[in-house]
PDB file of N, CA and C in Angstrom:
ATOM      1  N   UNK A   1     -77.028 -35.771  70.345  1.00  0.00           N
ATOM      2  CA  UNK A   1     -76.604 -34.805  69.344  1.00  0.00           C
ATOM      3  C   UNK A   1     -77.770 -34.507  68.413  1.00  0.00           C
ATOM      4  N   UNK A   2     -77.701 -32.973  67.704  1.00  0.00           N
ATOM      5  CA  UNK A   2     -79.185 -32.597  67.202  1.00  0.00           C
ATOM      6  C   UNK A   2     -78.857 -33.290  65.780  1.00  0.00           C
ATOM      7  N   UNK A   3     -79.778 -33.281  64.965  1.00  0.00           N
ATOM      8  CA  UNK A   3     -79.591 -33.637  63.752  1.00  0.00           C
ATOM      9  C   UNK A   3     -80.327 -32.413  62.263  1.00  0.00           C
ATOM     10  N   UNK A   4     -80.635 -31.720  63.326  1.00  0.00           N
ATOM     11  CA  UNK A   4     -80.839 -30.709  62.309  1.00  0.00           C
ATOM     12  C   UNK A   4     -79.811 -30.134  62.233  1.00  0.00           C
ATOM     13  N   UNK A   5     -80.047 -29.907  60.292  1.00  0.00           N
ATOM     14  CA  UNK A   5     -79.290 -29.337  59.817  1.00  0.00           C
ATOM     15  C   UNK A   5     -79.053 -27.699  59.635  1.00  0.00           C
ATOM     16  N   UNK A   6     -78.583 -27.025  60.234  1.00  0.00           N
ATOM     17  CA  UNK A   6     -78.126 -25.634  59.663  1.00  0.00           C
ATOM     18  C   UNK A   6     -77.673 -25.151  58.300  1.00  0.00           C
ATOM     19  N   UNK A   7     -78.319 -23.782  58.698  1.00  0.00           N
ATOM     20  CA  UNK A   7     -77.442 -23.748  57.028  1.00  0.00           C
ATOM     21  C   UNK A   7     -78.074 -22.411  57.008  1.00  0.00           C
ATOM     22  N   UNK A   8     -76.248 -21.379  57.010  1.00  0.00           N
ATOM     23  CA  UNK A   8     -76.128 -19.958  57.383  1.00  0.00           C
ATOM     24  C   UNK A   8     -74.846 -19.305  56.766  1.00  0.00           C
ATOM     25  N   UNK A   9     -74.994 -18.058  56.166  1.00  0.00           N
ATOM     26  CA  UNK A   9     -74.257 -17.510  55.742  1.00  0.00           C
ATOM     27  C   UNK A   9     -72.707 -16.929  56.792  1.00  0.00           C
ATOM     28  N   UNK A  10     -71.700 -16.328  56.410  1.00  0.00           N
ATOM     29  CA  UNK A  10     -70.882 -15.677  57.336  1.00  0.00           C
ATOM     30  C   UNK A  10     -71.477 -14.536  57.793  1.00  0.00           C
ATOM     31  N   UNK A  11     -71.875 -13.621  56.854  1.00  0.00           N
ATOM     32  CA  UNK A  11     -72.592 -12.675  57.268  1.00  0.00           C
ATOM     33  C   UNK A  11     -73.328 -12.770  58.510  1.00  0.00           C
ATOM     34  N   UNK A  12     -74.558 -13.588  58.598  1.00  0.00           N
ATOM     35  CA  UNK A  12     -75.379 -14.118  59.586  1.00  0.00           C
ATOM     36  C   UNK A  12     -74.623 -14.566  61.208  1.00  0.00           C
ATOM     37  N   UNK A  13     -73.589 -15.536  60.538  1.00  0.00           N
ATOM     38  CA  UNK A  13     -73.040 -16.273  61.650  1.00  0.00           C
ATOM     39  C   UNK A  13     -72.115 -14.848  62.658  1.00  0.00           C
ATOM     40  N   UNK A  14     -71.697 -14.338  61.677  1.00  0.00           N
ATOM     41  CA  UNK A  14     -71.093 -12.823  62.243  1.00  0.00           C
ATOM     42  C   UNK A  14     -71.850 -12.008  63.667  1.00  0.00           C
ATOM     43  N   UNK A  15     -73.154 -11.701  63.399  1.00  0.00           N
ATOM     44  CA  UNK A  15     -73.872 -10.821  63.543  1.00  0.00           C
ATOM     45  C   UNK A  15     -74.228 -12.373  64.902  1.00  0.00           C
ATOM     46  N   UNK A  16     -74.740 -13.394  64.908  1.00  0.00           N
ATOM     47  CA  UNK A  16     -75.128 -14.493  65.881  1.00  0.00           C
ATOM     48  C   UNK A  16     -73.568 -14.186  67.096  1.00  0.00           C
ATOM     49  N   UNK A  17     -72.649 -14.443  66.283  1.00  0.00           N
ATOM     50  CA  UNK A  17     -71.310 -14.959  67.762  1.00  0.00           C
ATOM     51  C   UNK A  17     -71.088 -13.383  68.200  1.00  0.00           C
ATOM     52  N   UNK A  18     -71.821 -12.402  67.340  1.00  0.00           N
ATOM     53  CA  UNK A  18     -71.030 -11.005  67.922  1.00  0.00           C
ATOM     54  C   UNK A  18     -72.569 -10.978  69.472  1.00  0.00           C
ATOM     55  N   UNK A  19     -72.983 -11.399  68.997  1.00  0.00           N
ATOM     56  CA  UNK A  19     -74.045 -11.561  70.660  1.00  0.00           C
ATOM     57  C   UNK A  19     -73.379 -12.542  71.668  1.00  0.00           C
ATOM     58  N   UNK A  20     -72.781 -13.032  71.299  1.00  0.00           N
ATOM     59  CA  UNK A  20     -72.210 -13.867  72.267  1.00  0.00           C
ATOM     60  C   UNK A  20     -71.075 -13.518  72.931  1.00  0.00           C
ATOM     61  N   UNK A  21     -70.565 -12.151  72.752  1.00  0.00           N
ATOM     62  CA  UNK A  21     -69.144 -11.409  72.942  1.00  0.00           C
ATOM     63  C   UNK A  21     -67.700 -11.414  72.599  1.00  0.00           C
ATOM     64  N   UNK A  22     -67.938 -11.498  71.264  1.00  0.00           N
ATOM     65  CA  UNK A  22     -67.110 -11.724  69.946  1.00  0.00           C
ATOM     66  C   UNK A  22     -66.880 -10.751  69.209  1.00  0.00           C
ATOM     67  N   UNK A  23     -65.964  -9.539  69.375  1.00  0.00           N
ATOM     68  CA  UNK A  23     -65.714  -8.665  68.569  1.00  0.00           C
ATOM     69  C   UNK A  23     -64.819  -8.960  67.215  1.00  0.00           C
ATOM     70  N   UNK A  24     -64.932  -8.047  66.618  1.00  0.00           N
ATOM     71  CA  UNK A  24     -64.683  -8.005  64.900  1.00  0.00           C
ATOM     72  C   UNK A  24     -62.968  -7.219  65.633  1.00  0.00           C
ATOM     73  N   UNK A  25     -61.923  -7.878  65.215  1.00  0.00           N
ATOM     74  CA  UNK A  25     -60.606  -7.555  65.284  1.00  0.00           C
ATOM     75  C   UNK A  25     -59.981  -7.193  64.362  1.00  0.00           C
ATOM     76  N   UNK A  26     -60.296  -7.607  63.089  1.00  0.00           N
ATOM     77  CA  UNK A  26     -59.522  -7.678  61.318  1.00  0.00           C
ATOM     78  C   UNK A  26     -60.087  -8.379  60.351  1.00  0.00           C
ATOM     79  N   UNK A  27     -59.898  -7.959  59.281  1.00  0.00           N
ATOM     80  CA  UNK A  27     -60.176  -8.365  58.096  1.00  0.00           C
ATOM     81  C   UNK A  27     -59.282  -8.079  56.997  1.00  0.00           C
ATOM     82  N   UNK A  28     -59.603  -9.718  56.176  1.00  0.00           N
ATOM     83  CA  UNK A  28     -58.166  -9.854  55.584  1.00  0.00           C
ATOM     84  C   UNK A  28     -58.806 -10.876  54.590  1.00  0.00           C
ATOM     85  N   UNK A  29     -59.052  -9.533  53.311  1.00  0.00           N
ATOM     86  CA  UNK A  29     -59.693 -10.575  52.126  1.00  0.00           C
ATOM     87  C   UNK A  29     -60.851 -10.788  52.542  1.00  0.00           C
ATOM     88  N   UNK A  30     -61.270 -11.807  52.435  1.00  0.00           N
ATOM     89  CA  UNK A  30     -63.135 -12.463  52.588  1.00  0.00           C
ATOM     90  C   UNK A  30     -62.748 -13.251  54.483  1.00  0.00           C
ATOM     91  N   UNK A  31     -61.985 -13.011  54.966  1.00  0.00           N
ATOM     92  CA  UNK A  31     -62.363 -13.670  56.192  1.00  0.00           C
ATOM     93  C   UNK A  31     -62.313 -12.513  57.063  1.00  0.00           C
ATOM     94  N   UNK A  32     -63.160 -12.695  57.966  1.00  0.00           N
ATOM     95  CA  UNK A  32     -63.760 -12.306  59.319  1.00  0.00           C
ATOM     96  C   UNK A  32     -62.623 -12.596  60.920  1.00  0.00           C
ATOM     97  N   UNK A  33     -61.811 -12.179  61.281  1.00  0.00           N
ATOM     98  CA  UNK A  33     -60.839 -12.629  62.551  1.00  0.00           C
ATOM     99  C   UNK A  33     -61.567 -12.150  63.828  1.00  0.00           C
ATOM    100  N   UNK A  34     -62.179 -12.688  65.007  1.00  0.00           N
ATOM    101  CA  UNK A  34     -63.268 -12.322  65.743  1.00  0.00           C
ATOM    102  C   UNK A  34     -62.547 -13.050  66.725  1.00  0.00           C
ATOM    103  N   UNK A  35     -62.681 -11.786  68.041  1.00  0.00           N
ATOM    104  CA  UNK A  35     -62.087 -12.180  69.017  1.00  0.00           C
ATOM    105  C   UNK A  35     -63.231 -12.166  70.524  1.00  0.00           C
ATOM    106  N   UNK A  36     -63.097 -12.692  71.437  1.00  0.00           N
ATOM    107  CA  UNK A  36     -63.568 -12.752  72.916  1.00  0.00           C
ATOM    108  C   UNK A  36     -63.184 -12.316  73.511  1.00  0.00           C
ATOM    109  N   UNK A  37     -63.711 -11.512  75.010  1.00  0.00           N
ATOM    110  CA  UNK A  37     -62.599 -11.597  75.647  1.00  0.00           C
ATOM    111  C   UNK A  37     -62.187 -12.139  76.809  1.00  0.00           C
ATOM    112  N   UNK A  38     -62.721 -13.272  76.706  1.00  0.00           N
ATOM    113  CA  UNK A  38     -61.580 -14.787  77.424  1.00  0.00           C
ATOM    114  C   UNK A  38     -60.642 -15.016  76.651  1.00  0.00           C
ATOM    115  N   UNK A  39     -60.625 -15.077  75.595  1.00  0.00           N
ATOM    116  CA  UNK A  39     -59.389 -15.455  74.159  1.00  0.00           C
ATOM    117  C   UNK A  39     -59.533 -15.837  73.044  1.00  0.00           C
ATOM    118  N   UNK A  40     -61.214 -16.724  73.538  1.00  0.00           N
ATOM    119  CA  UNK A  40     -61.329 -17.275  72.416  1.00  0.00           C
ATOM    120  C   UNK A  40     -61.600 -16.583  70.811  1.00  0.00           C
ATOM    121  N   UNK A  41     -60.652 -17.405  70.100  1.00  0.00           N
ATOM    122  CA  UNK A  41     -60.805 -16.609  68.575  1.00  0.00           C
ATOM    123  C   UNK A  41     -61.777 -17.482  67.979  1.00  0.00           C
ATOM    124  N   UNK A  42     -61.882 -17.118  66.631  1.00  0.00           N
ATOM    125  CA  UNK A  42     -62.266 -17.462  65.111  1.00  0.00           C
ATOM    126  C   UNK A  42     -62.158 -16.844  63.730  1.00  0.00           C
ATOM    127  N   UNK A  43     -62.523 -17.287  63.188  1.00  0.00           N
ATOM    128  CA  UNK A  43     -62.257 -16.737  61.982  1.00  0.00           C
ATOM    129  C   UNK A  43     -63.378 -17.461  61.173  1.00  0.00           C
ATOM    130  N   UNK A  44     -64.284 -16.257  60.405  1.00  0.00           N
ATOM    131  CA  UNK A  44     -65.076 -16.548  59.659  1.00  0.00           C
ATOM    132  C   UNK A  44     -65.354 -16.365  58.010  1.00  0.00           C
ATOM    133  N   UNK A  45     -64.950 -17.174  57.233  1.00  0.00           N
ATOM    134  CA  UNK A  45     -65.346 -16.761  55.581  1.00  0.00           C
ATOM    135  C   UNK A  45     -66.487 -15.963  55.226  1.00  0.00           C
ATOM    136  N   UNK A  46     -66.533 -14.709  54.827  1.00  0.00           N
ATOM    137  CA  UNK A  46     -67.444 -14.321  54.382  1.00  0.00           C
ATOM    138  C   UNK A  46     -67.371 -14.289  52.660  1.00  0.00           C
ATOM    139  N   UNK A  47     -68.083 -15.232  51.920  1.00  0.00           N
ATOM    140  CA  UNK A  47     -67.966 -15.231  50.444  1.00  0.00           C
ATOM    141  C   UNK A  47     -69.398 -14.826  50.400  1.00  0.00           C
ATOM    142  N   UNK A  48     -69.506 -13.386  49.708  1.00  0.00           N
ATOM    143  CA  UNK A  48     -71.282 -13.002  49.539  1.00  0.00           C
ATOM    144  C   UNK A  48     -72.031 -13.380  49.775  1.00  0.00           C
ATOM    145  N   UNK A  49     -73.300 -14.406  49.427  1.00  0.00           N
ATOM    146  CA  UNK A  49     -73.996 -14.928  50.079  1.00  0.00           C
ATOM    147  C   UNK A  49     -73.821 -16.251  50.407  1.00  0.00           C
ATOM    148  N   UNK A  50     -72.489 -17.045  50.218  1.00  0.00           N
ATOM    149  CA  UNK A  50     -72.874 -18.442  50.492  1.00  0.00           C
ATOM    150  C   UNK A  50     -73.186 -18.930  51.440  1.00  0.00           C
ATOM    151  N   UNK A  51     -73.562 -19.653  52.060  1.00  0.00           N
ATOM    152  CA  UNK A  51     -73.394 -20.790  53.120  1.00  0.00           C
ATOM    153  C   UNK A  51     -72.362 -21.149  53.911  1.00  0.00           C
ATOM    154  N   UNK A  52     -72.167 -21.115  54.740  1.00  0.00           N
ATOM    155  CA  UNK A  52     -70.755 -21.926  55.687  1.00  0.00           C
ATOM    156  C   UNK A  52     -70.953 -23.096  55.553  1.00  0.00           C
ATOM    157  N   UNK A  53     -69.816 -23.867  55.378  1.00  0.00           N
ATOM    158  CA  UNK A  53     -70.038 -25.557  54.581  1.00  0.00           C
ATOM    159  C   UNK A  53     -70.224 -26.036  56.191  1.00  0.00           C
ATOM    160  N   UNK A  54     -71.199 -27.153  56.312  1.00  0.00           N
ATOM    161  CA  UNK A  54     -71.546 -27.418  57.308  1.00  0.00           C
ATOM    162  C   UNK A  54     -70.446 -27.990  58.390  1.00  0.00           C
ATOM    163  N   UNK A  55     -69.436 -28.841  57.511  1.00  0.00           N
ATOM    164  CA  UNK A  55     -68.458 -29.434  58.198  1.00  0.00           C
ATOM    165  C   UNK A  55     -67.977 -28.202  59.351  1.00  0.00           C
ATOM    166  N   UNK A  56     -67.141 -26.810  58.365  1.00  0.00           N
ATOM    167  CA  UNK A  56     -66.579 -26.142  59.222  1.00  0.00           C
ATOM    168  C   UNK A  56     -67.446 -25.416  60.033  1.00  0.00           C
ATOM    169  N   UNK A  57     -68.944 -25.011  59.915  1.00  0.00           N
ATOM    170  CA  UNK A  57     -69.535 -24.595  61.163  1.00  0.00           C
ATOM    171  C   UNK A  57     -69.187 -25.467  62.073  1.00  0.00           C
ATOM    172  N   UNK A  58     -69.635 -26.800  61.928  1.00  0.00           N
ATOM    173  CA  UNK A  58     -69.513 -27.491  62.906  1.00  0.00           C
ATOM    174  C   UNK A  58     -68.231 -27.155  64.399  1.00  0.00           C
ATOM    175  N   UNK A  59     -66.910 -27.236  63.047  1.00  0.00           N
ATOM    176  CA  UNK A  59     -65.742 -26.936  63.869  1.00  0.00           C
ATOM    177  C   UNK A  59     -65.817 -25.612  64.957  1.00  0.00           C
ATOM    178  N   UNK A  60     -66.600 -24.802  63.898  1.00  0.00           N
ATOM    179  CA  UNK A  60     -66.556 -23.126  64.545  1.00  0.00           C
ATOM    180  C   UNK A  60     -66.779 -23.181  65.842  1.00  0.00           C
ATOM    181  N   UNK A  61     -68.218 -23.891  66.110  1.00  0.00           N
ATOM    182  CA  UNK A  61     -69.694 -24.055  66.941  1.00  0.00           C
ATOM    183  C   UNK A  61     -68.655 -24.631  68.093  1.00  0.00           C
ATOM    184  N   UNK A  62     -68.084 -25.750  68.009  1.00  0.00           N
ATOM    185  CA  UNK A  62     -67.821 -26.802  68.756  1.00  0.00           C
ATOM    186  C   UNK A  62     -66.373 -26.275  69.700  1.00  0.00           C
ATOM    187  N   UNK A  63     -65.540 -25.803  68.358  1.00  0.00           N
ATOM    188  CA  UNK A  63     -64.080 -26.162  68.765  1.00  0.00           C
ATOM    189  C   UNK A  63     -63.513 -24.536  69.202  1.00  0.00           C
ATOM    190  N   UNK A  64     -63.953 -23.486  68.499  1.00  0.00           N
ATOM    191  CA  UNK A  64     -64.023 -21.996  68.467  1.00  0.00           C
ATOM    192  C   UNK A  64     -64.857 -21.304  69.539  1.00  0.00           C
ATOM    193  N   UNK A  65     -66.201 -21.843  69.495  1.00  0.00           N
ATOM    194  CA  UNK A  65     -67.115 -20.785  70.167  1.00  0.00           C
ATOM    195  C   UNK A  65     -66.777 -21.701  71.833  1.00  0.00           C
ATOM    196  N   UNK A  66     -66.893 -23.223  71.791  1.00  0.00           N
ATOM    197  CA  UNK A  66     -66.542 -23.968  72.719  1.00  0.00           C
ATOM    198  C   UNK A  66     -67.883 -23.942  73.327  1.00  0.00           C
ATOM    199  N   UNK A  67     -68.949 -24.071  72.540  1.00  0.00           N
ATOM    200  CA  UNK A  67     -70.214 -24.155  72.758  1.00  0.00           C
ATOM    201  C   UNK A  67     -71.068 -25.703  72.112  1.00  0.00           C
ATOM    202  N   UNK A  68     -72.157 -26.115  73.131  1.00  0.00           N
ATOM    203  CA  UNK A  68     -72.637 -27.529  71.840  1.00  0.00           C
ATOM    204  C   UNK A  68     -73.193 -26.847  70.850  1.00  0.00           C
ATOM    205  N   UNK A  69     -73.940 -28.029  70.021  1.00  0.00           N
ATOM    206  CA  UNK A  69     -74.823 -27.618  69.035  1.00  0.00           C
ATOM    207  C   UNK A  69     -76.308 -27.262  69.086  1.00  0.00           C
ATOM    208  N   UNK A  70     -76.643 -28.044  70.560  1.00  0.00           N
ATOM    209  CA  UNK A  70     -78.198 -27.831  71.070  1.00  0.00           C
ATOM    210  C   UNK A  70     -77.869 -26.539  71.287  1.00  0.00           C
ATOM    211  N   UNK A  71     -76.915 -25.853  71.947  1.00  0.00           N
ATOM    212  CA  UNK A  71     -77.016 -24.499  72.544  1.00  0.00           C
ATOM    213  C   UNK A  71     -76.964 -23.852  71.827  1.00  0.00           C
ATOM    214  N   UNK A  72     -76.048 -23.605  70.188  1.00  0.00           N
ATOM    215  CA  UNK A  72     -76.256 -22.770  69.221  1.00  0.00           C
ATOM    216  C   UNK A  72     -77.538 -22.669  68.427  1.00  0.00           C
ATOM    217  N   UNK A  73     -78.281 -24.048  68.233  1.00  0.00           N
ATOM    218  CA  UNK A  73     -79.487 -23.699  67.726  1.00  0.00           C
ATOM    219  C   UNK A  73     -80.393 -23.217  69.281  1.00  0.00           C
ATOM    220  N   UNK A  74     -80.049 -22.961  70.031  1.00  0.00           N
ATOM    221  CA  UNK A  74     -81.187 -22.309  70.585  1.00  0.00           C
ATOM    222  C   UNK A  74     -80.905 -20.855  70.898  1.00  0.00           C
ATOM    223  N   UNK A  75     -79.974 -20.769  70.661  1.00  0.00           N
ATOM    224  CA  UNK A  75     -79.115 -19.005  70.288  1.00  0.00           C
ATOM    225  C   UNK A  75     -79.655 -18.382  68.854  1.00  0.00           C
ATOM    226  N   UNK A  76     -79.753 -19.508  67.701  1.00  0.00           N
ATOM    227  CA  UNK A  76     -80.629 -18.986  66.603  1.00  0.00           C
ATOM    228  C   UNK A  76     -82.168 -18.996  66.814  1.00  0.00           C
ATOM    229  N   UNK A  77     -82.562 -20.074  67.492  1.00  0.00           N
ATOM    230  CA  UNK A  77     -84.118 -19.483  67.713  1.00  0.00           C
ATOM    231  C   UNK A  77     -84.788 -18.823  68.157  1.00  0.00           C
ATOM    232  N   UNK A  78     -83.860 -18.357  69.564  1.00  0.00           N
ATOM    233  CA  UNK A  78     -84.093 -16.576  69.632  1.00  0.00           C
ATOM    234  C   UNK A  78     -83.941 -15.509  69.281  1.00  0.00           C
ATOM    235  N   UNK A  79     -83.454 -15.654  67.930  1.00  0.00           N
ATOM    236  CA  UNK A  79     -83.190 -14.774  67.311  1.00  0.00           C
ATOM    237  C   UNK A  79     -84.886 -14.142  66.186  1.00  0.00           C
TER     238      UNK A  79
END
């Protein structure tokens, strides 16, 4: 498991999973509802510029995108 730390806005993370084939479905208030189309959902906080608290990226990355964490940071470094 990597141990670097991330640390990314919703905005950002938006614009990263919509490359991954994640369309924008709704919005409702400050969250983001982003769909696949295998099924997989998410839902992303967008509060202006903050940060996504690392815990729940984690969840996003792992449990949402159903991707590891080596593979998402190497989805940001090609960026």
């Amino acid at each position: 498991m990597s141990n670097k730390q991330i640390v990314i806005t919703g905005k950002d993370l938006i614009k990263i999973i919509e490359r991954l084939g994640f369309k924008l479905i709704r919005i409702n208030s400050s969250h983001h509802r982003l769909k696949h189309l295998d099924g997989r959902v998410t839902t992303i906080p967008v509060h202006k510029n903050e940060d996504i608290p690392t815990g729940l990226l984690r969840k996003i990355i792992r449990e949402d995108l159903q991707i590891s964490m080596e593979d998402f940071i190497l989805i940001i470094d090609k960026s």
